[in-house]
C-alpha atoms as a PDB file:
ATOM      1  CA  UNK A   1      71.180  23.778  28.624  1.00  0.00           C
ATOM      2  CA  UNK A   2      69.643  24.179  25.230  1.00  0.00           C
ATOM      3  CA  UNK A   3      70.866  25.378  22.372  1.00  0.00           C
ATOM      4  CA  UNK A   4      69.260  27.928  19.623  1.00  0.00           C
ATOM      5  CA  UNK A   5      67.809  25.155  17.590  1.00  0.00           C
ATOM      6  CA  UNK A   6      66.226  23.267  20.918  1.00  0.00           C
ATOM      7  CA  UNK A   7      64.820  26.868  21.530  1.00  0.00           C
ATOM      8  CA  UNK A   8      63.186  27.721  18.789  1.00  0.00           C
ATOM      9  CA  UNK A   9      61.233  24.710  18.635  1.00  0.00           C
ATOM     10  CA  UNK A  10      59.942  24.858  22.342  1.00  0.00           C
ATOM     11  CA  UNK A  11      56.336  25.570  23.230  1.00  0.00           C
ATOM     12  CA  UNK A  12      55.644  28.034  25.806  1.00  0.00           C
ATOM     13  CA  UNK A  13      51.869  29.124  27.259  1.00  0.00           C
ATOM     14  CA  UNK A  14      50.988  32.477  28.654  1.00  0.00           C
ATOM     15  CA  UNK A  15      48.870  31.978  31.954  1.00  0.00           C
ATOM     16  CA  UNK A  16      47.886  28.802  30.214  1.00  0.00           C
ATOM     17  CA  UNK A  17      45.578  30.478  27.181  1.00  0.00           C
ATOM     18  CA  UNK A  18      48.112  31.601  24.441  1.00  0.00           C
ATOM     19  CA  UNK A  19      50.470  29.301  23.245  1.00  0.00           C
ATOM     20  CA  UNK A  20      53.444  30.426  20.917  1.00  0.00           C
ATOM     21  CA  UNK A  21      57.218  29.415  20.588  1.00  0.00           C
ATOM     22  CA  UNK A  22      59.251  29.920  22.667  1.00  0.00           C
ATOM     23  CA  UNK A  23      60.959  32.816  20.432  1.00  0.00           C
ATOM     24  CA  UNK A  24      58.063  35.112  20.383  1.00  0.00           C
ATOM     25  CA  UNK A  25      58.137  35.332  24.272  1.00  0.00           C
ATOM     26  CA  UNK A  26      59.395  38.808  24.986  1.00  0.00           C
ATOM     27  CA  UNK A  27      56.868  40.463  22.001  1.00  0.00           C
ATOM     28  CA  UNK A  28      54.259  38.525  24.072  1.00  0.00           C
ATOM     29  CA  UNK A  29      55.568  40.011  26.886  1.00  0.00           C
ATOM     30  CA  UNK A  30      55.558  43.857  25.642  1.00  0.00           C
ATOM     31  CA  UNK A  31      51.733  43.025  24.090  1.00  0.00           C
ATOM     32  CA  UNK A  32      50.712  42.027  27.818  1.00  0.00           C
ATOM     33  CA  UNK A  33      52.364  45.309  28.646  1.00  0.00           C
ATOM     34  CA  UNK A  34      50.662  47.232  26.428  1.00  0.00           C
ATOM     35  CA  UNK A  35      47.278  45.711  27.522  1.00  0.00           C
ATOM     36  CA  UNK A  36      47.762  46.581  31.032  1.00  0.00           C
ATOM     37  CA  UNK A  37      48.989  50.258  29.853  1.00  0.00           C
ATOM     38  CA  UNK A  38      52.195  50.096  30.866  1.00  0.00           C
ATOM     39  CA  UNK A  39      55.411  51.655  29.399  1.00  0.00           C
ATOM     40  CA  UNK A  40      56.827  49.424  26.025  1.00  0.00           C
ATOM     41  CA  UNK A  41      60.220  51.260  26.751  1.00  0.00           C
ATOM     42  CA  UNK A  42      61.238  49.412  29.374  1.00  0.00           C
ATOM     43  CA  UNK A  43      60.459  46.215  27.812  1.00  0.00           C
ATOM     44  CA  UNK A  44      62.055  47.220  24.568  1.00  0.00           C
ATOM     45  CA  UNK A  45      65.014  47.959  26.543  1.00  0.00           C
ATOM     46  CA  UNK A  46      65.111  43.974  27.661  1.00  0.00           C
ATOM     47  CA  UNK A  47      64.787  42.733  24.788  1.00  0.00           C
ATOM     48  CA  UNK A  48      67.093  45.031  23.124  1.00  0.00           C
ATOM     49  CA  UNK A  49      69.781  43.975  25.895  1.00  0.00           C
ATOM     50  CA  UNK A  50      68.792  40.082  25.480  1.00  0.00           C
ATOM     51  CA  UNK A  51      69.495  40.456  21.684  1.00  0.00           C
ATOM     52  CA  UNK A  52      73.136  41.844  22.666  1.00  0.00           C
ATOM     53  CA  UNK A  53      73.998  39.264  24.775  1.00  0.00           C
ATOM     54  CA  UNK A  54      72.993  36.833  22.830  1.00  0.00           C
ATOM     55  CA  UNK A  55      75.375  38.121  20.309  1.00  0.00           C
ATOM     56  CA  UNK A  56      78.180  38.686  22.084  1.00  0.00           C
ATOM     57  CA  UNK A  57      78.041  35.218  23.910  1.00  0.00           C
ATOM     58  CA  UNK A  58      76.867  33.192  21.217  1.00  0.00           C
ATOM     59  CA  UNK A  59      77.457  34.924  17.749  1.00  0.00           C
ATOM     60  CA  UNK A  60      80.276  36.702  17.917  1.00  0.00           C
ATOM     61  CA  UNK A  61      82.724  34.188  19.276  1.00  0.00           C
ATOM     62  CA  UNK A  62      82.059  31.652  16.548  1.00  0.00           C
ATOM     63  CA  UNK A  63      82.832  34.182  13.614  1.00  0.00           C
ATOM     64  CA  UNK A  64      85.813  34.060  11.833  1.00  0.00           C
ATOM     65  CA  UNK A  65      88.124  35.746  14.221  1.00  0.00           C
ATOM     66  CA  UNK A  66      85.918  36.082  16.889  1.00  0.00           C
ATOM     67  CA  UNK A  67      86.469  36.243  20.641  1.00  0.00           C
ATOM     68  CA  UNK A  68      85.042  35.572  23.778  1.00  0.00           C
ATOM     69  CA  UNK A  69      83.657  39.115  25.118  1.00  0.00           C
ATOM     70  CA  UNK A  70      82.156  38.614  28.168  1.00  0.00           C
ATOM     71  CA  UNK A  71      83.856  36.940  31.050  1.00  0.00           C
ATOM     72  CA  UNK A  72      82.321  35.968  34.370  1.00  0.00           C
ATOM     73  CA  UNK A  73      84.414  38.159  37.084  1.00  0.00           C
ATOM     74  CA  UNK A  74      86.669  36.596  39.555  1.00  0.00           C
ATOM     75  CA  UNK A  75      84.653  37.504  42.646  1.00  0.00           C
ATOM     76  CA  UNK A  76      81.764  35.808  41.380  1.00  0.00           C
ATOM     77  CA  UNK A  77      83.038  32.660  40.364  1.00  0.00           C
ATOM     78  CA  UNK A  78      84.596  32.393  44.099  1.00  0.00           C
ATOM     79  CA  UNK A  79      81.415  33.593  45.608  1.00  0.00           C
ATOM     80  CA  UNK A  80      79.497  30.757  43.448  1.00  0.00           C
ATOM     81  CA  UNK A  81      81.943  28.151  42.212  1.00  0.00           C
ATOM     82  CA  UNK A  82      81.958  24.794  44.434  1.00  0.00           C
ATOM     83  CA  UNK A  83      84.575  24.947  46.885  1.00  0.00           C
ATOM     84  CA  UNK A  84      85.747  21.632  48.103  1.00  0.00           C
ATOM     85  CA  UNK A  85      85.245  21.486  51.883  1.00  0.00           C
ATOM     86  CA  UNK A  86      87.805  18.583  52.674  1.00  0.00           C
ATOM     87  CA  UNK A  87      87.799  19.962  56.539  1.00  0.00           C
ATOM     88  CA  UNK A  88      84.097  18.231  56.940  1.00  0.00           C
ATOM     89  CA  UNK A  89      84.125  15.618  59.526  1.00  0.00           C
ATOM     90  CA  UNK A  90      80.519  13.572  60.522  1.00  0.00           C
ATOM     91  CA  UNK A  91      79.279  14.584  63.843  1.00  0.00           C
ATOM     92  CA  UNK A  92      79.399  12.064  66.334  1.00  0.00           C
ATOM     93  CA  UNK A  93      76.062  10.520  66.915  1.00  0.00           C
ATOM     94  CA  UNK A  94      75.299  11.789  70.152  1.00  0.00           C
ATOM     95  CA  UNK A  95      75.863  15.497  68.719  1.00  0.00           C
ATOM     96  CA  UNK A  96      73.560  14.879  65.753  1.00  0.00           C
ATOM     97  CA  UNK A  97      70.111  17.052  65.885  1.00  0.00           C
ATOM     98  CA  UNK A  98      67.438  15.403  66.395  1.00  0.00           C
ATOM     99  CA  UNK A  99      67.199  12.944  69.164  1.00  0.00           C
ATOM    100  CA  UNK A 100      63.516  10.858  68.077  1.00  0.00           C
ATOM    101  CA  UNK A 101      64.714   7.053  68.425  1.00  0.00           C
ATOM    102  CA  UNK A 102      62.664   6.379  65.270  1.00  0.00           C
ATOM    103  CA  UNK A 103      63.110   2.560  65.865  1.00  0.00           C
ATOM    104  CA  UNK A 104      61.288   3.037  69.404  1.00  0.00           C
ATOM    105  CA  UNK A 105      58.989   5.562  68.184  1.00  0.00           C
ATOM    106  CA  UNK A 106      57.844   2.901  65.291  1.00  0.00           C
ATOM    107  CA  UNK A 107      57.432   0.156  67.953  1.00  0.00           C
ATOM    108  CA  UNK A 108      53.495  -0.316  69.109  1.00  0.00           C
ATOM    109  CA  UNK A 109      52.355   0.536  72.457  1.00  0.00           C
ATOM    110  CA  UNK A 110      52.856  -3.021  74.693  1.00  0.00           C
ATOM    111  CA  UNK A 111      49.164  -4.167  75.075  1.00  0.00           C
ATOM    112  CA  UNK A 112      48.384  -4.622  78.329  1.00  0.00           C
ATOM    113  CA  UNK A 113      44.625  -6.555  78.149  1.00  0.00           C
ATOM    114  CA  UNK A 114      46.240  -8.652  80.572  1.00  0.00           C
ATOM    115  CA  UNK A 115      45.017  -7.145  83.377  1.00  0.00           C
ATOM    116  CA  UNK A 116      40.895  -7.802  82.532  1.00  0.00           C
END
């Protein structure tokens, strides 16, 4: 993961023509919006929100009496987390899908010019 300082030094492209850093993405974003005629609200709204989380989990917990605000809930960390599956056992080979004998299949054809 990168940090703020990695961040702001990172080159990004839109569709391949305007390069900028990496910081001035979402005001690229809203100017493509614009251009197309779309609504800025909804994109001010996004970056309005990014700028708040940003705070809240990077900011604000450093500070001098800061705390952690936002905590991942408990239902999605058991929904996502890795759970160790230690009831796994390897099928045995005559279960296994597949059933190509690769060794065979890589052998040539026998010749059989014997017969001229």
């Amino acid at each position: 993961m990168y940090g703020v300082e990695e961040i702001q030094l990172l080159d990004s492209a839109f569709f391949g023509m305007l390069h900028f850093r990496a910081p001035y993405l979402p005001w690229v974003l809203i100017g493509f919006s614009v251009m197309l005629g779309n609504a800025v609200l909804v994109d001010g709204i996004g970056v309005a929100c990014g700028h708040v989380y940003y705070f809240l989990e990077d900011v604000f917990p450093t500070q001098e009496g800061g705390f952690k605000i936002l905590n991942t809930p408990r239902f999605m960390k058991y929904l996502f987390d890795a759970q160790d599956d230690t009831t796994y056992e390897q099928l045995p080979p005559a279960d296994q899908p597949g059933g190509l004998e690769w060794e065979a299949a890589a052998d040539p054809p026998p010749n059989n010019d014997d017969d001229e």
